[in-house]
N, C-alpha and C. Protein backbone atom coordinates (compact mmCIF):
# COMPACT_ATOMS: atom_id res chain seq x y z
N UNK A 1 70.38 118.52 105.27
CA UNK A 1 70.32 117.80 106.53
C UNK A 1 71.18 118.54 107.58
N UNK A 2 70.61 118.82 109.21
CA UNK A 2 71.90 119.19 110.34
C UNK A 2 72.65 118.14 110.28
N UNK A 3 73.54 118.88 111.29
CA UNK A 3 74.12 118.23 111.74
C UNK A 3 73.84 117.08 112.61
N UNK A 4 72.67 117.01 113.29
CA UNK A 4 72.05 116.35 113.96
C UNK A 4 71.77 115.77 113.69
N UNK A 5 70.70 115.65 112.28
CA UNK A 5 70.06 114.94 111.38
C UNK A 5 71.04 113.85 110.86
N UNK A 6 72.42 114.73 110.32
CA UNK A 6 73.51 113.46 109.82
C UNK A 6 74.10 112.40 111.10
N UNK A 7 74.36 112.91 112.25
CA UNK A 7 74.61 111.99 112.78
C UNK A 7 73.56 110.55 113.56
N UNK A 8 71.79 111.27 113.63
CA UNK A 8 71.14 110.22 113.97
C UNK A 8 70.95 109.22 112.92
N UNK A 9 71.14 109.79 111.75
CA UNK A 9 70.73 108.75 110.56
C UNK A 9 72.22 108.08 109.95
N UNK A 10 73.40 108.29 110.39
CA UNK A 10 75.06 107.65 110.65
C UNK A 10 74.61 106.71 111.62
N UNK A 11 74.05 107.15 113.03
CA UNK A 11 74.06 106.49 113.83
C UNK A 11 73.63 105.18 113.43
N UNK A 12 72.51 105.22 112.44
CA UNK A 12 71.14 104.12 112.82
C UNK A 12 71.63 103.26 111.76
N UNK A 13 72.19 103.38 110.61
CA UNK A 13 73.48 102.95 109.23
C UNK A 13 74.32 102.15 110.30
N UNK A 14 74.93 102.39 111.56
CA UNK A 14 76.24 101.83 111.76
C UNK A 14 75.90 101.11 112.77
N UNK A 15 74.64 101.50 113.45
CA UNK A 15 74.15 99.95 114.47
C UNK A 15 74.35 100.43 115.70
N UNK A 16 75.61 101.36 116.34
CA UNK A 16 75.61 101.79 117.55
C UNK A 16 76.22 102.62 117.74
N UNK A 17 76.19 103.60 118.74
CA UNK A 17 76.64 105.03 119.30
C UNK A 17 78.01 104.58 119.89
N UNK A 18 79.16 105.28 119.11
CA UNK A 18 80.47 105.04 119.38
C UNK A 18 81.17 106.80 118.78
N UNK A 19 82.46 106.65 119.57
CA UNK A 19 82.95 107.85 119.52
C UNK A 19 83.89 108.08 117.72
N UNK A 20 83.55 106.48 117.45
CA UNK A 20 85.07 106.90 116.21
C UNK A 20 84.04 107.17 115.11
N UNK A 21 83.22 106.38 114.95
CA UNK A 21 82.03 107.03 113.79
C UNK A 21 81.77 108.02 113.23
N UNK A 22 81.57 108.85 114.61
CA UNK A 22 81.08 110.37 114.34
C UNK A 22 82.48 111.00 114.01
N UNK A 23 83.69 110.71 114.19
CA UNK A 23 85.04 111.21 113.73
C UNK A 23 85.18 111.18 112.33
N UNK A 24 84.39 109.96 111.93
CA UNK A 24 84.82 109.64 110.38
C UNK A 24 83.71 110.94 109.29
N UNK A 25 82.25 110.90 110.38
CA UNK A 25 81.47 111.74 109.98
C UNK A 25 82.18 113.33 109.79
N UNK A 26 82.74 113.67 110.84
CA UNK A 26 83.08 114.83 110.34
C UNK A 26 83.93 114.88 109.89
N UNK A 27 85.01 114.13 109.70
CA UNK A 27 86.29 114.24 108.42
C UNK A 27 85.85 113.83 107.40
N UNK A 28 84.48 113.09 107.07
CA UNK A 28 84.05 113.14 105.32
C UNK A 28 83.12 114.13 105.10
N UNK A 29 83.05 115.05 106.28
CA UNK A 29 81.82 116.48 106.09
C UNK A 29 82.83 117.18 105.30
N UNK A 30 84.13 117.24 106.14
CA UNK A 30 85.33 118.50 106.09
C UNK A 30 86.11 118.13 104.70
N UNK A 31 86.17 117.12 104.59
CA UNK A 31 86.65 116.67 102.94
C UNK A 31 85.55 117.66 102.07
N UNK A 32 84.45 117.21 102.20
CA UNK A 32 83.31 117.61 100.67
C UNK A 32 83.57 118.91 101.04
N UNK A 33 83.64 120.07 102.28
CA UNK A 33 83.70 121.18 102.24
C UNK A 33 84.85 121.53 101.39
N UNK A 34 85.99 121.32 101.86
CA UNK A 34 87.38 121.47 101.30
C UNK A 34 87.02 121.69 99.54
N UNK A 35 86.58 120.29 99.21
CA UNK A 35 86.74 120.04 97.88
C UNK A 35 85.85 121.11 97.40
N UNK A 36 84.64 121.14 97.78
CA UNK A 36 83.43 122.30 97.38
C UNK A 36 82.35 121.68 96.59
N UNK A 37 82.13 120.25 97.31
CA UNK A 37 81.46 119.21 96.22
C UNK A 37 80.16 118.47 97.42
N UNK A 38 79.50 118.27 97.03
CA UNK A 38 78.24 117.18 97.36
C UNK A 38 78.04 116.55 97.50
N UNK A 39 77.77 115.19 98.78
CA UNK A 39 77.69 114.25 98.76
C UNK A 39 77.35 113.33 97.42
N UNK A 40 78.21 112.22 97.00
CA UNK A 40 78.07 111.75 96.00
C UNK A 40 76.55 111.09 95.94
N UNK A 41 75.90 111.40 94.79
CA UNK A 41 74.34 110.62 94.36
C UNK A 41 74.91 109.06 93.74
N UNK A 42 76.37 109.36 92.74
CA UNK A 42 76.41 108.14 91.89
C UNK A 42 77.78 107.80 92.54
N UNK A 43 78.83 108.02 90.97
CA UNK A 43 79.79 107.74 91.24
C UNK A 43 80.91 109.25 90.97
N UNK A 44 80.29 110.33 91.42
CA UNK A 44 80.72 111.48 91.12
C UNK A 44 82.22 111.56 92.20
N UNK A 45 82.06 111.26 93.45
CA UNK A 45 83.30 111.09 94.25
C UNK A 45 83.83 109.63 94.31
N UNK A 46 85.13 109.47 94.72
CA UNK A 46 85.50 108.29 94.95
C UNK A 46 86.43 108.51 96.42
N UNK A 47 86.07 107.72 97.21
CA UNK A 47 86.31 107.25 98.59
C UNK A 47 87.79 105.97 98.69
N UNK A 48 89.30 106.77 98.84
CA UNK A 48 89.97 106.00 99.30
C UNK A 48 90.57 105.86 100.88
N UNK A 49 89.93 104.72 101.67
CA UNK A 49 89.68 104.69 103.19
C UNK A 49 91.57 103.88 103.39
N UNK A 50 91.97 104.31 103.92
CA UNK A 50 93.46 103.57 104.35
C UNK A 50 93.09 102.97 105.30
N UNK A 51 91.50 102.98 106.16
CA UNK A 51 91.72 102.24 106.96
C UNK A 51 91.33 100.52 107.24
N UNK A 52 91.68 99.90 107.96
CA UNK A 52 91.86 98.36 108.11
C UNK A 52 91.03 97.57 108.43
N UNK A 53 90.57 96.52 109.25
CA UNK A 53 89.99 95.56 109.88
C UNK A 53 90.48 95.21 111.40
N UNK A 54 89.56 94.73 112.57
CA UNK A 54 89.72 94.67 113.79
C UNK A 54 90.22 95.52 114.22
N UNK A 55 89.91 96.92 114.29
CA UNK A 55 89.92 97.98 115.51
C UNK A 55 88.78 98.94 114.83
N UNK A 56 89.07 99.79 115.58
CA UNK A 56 88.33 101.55 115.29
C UNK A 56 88.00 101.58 114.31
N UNK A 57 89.16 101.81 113.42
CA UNK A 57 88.64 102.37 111.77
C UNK A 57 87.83 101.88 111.26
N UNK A 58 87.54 100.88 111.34
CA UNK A 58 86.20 100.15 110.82
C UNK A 58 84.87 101.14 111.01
N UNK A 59 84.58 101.86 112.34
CA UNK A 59 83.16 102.69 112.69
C UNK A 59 83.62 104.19 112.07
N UNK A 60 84.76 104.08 111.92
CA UNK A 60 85.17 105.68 111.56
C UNK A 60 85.47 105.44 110.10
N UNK A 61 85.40 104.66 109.63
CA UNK A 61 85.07 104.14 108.08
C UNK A 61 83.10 104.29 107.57
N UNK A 62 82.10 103.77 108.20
CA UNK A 62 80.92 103.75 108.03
C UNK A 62 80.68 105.43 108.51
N UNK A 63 81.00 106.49 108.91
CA UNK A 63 80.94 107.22 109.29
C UNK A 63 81.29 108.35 107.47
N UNK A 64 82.84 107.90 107.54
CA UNK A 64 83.17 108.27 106.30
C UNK A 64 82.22 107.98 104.74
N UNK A 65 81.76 106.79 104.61
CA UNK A 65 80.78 106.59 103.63
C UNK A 65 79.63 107.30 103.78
N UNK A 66 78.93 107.42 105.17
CA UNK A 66 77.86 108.16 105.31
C UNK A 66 77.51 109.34 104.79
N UNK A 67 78.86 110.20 105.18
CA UNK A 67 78.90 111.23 104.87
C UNK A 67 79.01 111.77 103.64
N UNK A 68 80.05 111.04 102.67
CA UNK A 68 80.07 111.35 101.21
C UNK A 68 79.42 110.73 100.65
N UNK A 69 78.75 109.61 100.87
CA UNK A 69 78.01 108.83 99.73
C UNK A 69 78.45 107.87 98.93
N UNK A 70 79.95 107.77 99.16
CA UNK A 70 81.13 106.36 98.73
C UNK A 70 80.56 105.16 99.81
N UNK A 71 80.07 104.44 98.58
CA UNK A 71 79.68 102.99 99.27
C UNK A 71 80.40 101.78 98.33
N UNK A 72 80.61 100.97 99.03
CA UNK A 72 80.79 99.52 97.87
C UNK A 72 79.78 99.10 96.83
N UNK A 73 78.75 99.29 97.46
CA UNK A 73 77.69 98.77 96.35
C UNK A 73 77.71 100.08 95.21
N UNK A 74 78.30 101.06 95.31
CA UNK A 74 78.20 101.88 94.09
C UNK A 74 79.77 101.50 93.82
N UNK A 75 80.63 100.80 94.14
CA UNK A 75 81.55 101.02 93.79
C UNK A 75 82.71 102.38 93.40
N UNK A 76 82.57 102.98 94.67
CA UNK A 76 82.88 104.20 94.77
C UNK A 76 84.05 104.16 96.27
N UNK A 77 84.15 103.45 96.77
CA UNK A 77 84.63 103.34 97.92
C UNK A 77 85.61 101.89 97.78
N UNK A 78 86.95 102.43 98.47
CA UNK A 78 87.87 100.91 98.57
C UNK A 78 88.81 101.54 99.71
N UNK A 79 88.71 100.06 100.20
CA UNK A 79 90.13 100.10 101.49
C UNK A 79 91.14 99.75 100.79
N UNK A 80 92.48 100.33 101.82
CA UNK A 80 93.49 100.74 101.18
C UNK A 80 94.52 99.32 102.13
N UNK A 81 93.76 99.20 103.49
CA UNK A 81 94.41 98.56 104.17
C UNK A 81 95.48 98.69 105.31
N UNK A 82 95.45 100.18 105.07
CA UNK A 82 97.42 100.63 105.55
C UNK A 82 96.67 100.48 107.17
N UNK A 83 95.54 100.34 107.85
CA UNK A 83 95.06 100.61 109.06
C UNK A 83 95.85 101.86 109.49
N UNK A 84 95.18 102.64 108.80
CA UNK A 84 95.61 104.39 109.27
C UNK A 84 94.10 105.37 109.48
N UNK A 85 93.72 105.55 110.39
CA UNK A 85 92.61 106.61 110.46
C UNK A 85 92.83 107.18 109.24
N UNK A 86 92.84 107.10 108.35
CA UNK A 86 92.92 108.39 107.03
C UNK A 86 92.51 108.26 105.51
N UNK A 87 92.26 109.35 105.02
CA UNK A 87 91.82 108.72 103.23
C UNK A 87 91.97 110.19 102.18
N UNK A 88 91.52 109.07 101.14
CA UNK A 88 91.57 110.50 100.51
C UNK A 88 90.23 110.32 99.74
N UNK A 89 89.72 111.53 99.60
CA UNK A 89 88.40 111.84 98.63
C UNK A 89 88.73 112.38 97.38
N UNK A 90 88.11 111.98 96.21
CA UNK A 90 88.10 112.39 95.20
C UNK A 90 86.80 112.87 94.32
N UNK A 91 87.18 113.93 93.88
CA UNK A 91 86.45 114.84 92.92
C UNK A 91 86.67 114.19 91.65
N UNK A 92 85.84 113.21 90.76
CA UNK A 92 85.58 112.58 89.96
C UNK A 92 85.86 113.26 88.55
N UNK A 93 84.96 114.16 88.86
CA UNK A 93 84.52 115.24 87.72
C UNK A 93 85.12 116.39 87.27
N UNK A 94 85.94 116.75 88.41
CA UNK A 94 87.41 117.48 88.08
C UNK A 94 88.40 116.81 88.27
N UNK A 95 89.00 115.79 88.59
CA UNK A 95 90.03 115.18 89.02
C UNK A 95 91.20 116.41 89.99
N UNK A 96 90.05 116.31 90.92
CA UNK A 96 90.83 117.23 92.39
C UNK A 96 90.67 115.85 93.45
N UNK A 97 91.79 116.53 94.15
CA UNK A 97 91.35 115.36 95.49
C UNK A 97 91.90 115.94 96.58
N UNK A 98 91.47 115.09 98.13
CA UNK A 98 92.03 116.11 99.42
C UNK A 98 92.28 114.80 100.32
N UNK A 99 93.26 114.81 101.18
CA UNK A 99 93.55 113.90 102.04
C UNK A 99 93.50 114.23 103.43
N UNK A 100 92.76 113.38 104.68
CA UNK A 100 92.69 113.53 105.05
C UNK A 100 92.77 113.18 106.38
N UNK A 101 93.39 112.86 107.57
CA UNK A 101 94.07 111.90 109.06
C UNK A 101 93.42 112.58 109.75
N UNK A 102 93.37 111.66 110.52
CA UNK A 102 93.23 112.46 112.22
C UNK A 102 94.65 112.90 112.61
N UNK A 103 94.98 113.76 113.35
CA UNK A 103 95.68 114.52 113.91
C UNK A 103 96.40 113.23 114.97
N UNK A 104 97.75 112.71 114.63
CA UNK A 104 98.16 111.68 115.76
C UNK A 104 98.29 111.95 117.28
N UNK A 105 98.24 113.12 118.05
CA UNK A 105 98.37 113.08 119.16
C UNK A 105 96.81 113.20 119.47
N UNK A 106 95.69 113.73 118.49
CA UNK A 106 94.28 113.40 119.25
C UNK A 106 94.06 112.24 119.29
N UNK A 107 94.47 111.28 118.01
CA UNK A 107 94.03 109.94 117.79
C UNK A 107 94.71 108.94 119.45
N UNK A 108 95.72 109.62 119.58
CA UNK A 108 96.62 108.98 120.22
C UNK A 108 95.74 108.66 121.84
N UNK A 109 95.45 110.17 122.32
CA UNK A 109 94.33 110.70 123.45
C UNK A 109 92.88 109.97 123.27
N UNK A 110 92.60 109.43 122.23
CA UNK A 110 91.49 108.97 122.17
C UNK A 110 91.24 107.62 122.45
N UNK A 111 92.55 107.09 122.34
CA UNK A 111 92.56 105.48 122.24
C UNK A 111 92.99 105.30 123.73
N UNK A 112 92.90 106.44 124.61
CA UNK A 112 92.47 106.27 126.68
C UNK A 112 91.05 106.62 127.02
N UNK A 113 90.70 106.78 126.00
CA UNK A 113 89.41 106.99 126.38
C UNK A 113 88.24 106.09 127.44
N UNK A 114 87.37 106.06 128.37
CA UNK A 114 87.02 105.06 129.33
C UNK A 114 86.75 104.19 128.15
N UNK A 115 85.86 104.87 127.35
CA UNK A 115 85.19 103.94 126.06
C UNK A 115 85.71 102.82 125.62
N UNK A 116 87.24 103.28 125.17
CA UNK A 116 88.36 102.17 124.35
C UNK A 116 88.69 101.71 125.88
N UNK A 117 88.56 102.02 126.52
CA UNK A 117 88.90 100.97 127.68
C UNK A 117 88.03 100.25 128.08
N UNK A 118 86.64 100.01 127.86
CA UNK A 118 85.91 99.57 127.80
C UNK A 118 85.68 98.43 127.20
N UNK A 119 85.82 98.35 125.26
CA UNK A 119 85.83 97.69 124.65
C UNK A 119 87.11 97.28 124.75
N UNK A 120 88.22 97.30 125.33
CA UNK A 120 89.93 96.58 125.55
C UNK A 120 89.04 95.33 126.72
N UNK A 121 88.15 95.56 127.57
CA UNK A 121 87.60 94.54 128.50
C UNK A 121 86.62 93.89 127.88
N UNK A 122 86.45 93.87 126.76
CA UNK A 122 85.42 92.78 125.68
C UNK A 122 84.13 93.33 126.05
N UNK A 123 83.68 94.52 126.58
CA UNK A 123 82.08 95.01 126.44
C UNK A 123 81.81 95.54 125.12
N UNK A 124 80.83 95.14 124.49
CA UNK A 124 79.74 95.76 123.36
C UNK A 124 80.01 96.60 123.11
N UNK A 125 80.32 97.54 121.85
CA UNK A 125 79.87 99.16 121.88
C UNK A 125 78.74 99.30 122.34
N UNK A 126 77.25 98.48 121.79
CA UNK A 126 76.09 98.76 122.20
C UNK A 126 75.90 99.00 124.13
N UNK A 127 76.36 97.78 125.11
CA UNK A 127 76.59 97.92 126.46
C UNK A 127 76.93 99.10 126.73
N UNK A 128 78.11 99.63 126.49
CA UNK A 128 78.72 100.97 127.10
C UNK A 128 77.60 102.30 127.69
N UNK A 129 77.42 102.47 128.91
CA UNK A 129 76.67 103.20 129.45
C UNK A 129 76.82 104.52 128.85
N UNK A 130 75.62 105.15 128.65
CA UNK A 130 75.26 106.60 128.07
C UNK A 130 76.56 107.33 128.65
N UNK A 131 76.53 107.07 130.19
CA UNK A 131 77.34 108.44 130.64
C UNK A 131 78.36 108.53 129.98
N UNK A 132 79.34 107.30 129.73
CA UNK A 132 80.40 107.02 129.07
C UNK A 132 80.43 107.63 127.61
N UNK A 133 79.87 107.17 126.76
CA UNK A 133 79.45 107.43 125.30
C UNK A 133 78.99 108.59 124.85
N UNK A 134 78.14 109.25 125.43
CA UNK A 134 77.10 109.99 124.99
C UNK A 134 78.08 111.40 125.41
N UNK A 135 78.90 112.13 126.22
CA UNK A 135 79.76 113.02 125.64
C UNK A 135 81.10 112.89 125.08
N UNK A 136 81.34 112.15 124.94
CA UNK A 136 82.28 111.54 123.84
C UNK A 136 81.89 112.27 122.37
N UNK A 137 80.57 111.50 122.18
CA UNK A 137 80.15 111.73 120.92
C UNK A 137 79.87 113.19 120.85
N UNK A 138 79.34 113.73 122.31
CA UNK A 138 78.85 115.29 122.17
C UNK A 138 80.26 116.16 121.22
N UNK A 139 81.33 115.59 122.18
CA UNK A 139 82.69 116.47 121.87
C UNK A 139 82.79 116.15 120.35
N UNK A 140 83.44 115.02 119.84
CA UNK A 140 83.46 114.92 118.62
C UNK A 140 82.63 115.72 117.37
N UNK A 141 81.25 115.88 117.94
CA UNK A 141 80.40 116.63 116.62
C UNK A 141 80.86 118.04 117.07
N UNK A 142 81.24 118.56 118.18
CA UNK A 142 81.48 119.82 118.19
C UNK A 142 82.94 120.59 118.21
N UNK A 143 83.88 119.71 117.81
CA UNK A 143 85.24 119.83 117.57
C UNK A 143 85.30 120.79 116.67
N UNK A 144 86.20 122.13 116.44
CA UNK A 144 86.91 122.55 115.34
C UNK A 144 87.42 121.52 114.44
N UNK A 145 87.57 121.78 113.44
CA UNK A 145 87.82 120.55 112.94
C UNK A 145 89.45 120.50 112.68
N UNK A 146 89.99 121.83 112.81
CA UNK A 146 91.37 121.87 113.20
C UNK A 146 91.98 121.24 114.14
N UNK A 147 91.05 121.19 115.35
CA UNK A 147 91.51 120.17 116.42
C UNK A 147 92.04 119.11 116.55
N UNK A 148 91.43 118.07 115.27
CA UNK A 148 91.73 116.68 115.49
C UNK A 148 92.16 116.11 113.95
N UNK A 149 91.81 117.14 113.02
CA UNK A 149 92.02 116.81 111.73
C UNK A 149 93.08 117.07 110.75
N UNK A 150 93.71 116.60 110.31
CA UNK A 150 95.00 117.21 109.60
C UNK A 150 94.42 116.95 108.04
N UNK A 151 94.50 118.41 107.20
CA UNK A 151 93.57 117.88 106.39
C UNK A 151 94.81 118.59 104.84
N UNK A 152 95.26 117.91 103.55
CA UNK A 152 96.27 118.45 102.93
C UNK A 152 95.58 119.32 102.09
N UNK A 153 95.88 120.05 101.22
CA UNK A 153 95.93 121.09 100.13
C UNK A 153 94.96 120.17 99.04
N UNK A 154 94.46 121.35 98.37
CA UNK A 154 93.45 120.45 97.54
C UNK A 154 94.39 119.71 96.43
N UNK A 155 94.49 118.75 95.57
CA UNK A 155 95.94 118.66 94.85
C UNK A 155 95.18 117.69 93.72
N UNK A 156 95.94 117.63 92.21
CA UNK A 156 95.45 117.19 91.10
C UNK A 156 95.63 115.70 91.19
N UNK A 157 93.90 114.88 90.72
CA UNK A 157 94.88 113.80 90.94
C UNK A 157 93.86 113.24 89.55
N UNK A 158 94.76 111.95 89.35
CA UNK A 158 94.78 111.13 87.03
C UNK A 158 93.30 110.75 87.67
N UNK A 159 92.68 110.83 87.05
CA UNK A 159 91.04 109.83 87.15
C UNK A 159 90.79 109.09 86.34
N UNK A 160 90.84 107.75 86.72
CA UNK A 160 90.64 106.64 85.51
C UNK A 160 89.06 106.17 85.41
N UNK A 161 88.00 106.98 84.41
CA UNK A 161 87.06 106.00 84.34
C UNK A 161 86.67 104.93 83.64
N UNK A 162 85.95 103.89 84.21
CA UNK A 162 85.90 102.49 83.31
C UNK A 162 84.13 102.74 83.45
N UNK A 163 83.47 102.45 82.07
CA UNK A 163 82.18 101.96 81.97
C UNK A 163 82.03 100.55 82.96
N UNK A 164 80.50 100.67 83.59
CA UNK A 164 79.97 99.94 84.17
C UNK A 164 79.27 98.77 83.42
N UNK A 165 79.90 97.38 83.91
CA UNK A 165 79.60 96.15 82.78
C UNK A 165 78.09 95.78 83.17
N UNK A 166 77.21 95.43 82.05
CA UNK A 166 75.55 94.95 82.78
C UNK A 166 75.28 93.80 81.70
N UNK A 167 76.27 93.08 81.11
CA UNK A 167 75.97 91.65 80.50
C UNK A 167 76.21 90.36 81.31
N UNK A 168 75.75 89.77 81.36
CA UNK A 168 75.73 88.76 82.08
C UNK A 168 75.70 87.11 80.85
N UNK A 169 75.76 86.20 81.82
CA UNK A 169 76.35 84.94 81.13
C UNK A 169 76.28 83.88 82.64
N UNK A 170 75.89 82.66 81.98
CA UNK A 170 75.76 81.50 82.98
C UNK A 170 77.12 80.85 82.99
N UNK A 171 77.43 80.57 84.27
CA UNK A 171 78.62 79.61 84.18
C UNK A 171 77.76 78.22 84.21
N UNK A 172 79.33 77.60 83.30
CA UNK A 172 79.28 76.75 82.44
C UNK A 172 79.00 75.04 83.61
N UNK A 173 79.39 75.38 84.66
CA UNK A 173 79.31 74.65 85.61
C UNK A 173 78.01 74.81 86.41
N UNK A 174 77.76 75.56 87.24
CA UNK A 174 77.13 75.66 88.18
C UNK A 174 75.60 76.50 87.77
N UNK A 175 75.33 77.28 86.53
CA UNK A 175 74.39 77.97 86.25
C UNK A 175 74.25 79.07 86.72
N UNK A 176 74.97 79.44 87.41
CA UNK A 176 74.59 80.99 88.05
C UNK A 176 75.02 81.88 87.07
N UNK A 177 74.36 83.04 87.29
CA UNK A 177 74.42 84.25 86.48
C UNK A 177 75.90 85.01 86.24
N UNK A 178 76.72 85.40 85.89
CA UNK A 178 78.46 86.13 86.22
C UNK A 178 78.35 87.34 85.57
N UNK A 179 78.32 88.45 85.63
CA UNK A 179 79.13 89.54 85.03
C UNK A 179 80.13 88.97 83.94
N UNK A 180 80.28 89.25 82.27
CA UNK A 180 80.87 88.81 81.65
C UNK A 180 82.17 88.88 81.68
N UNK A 181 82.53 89.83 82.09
CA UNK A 181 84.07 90.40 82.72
C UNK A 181 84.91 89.68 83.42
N UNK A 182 84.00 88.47 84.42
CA UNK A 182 84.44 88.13 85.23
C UNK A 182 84.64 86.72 85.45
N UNK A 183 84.08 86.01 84.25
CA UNK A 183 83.89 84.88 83.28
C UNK A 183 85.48 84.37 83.33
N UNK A 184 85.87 83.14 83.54
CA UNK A 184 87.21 82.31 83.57
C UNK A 184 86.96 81.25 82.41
N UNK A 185 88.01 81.22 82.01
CA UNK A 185 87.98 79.82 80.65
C UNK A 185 88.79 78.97 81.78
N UNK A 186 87.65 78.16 81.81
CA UNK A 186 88.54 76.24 82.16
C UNK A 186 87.95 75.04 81.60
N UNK A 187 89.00 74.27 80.96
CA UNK A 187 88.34 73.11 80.05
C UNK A 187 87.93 73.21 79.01
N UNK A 188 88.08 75.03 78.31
CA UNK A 188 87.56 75.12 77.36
C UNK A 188 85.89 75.68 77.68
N UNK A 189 86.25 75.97 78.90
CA UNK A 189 84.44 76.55 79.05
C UNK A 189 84.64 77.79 80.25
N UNK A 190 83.34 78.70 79.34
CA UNK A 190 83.24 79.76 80.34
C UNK A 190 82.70 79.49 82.10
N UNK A 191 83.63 79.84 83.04
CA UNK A 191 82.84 79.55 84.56
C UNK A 191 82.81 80.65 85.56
N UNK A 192 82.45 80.50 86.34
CA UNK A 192 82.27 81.44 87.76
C UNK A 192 83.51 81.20 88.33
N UNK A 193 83.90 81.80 89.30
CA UNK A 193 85.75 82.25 89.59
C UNK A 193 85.78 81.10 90.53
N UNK A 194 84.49 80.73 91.32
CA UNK A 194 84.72 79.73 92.38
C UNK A 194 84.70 78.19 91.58
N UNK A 195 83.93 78.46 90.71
CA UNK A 195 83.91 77.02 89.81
C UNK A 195 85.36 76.93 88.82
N UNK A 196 86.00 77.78 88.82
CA UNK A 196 87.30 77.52 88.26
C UNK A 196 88.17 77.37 89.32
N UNK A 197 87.99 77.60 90.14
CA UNK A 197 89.13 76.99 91.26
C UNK A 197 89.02 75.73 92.20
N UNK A 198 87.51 75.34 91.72
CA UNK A 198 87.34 74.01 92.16
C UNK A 198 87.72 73.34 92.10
N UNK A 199 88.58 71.33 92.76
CA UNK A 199 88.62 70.37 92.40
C UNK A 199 87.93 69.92 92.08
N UNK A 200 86.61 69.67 92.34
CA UNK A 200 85.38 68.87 91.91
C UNK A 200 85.54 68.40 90.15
């Protein structure tokens, strides 16, 4: 895929044309380069995102999955929480890994952007006029990636794998289906996590 190609099909994954997205896109391009590895098919990489909820990192997070192939539904991808533009990727299969930030004085320059001033006045990402947006995003895909990226040494890291559970079991309450793993004893009976914390 171009470059082009990755960011219209990021784009259309994340719902709207924003400048932090395509940031996350190319710091999970510049990770798999680093490492010397392939967007993940399974669970060959693992995706740790430091970043948070209610701001930026959130689009520069969907950006990051895009690119490597760490999603939740493969269970390959987890927030870390620290709300830091940054993460680290892991090489599964060698147990290598690379970490990777935005550069704090670009991050810093970015958050004056008309854009983020834009959305600071409660407009849409989607609203934000082309003129605004649309070289924003130009710059970002065409950054050195030295520019904005601070990226560490490739470095060894423990890889813990756990087999993937596929038995299932009805709780004892409510009938729904559970992952057996995930099965609670209450009353002397197997339940679903929400039916064990019920008063009912």
């Amino acid at each position: 895929m171009s470059l082009n190609e990755m960011l219209k099909g990021a784009i259309e994954f994340h719902g709207h044309k924003c400048p932090a997205m395509p940031l996350g896109l190319r710091a999970g391009m510049e990770a798999l380069r680093v490492l010397g590895v392939e967007r993940s098919k399974d669970k060959e990489l693992m995706l740790l995102s430091e970043t948070g909820s209610g701001h930026a990192t959130g689009c520069f997070l969907d950006g990051l999955m895009f690119a490597t192939g760490c999603t939740y539904g493969k269970g390959n991808a987890k927030k870390l929480y620290y709300h830091k533009p940054a993460f680290t990727l892991i090489d599964m299969e060698r147990g290598r890994a690379v970490r990777v930030a935005l550069k704090p004085e670009f991050f810093a320059k970015a958050l004056q952007s008309p854009f983020v001033q834009q959305r600071k006045a409660g407009v849409p990402p989607q609203d934000i006029a082309p003129a605004i947006t649309d070289p924003l995003v130009e710059r970002v895909m065409n950054l050195p990636p030295d520019e904005f990226l601070k990226v560490s040494e490739v470095f060894d890291y423990a890889v813990e794998k756990t087999p993937g559970v596929f038995d299932v079991k009805p709780c004892a309450i409510c009938s729904e289906m559970v992952f057996v793993d995930k099965l609670v004893e209450k009353d002397g009976k197997l339940v679903c996590i929400p039916c064990s914390q019920s008063t009912k």
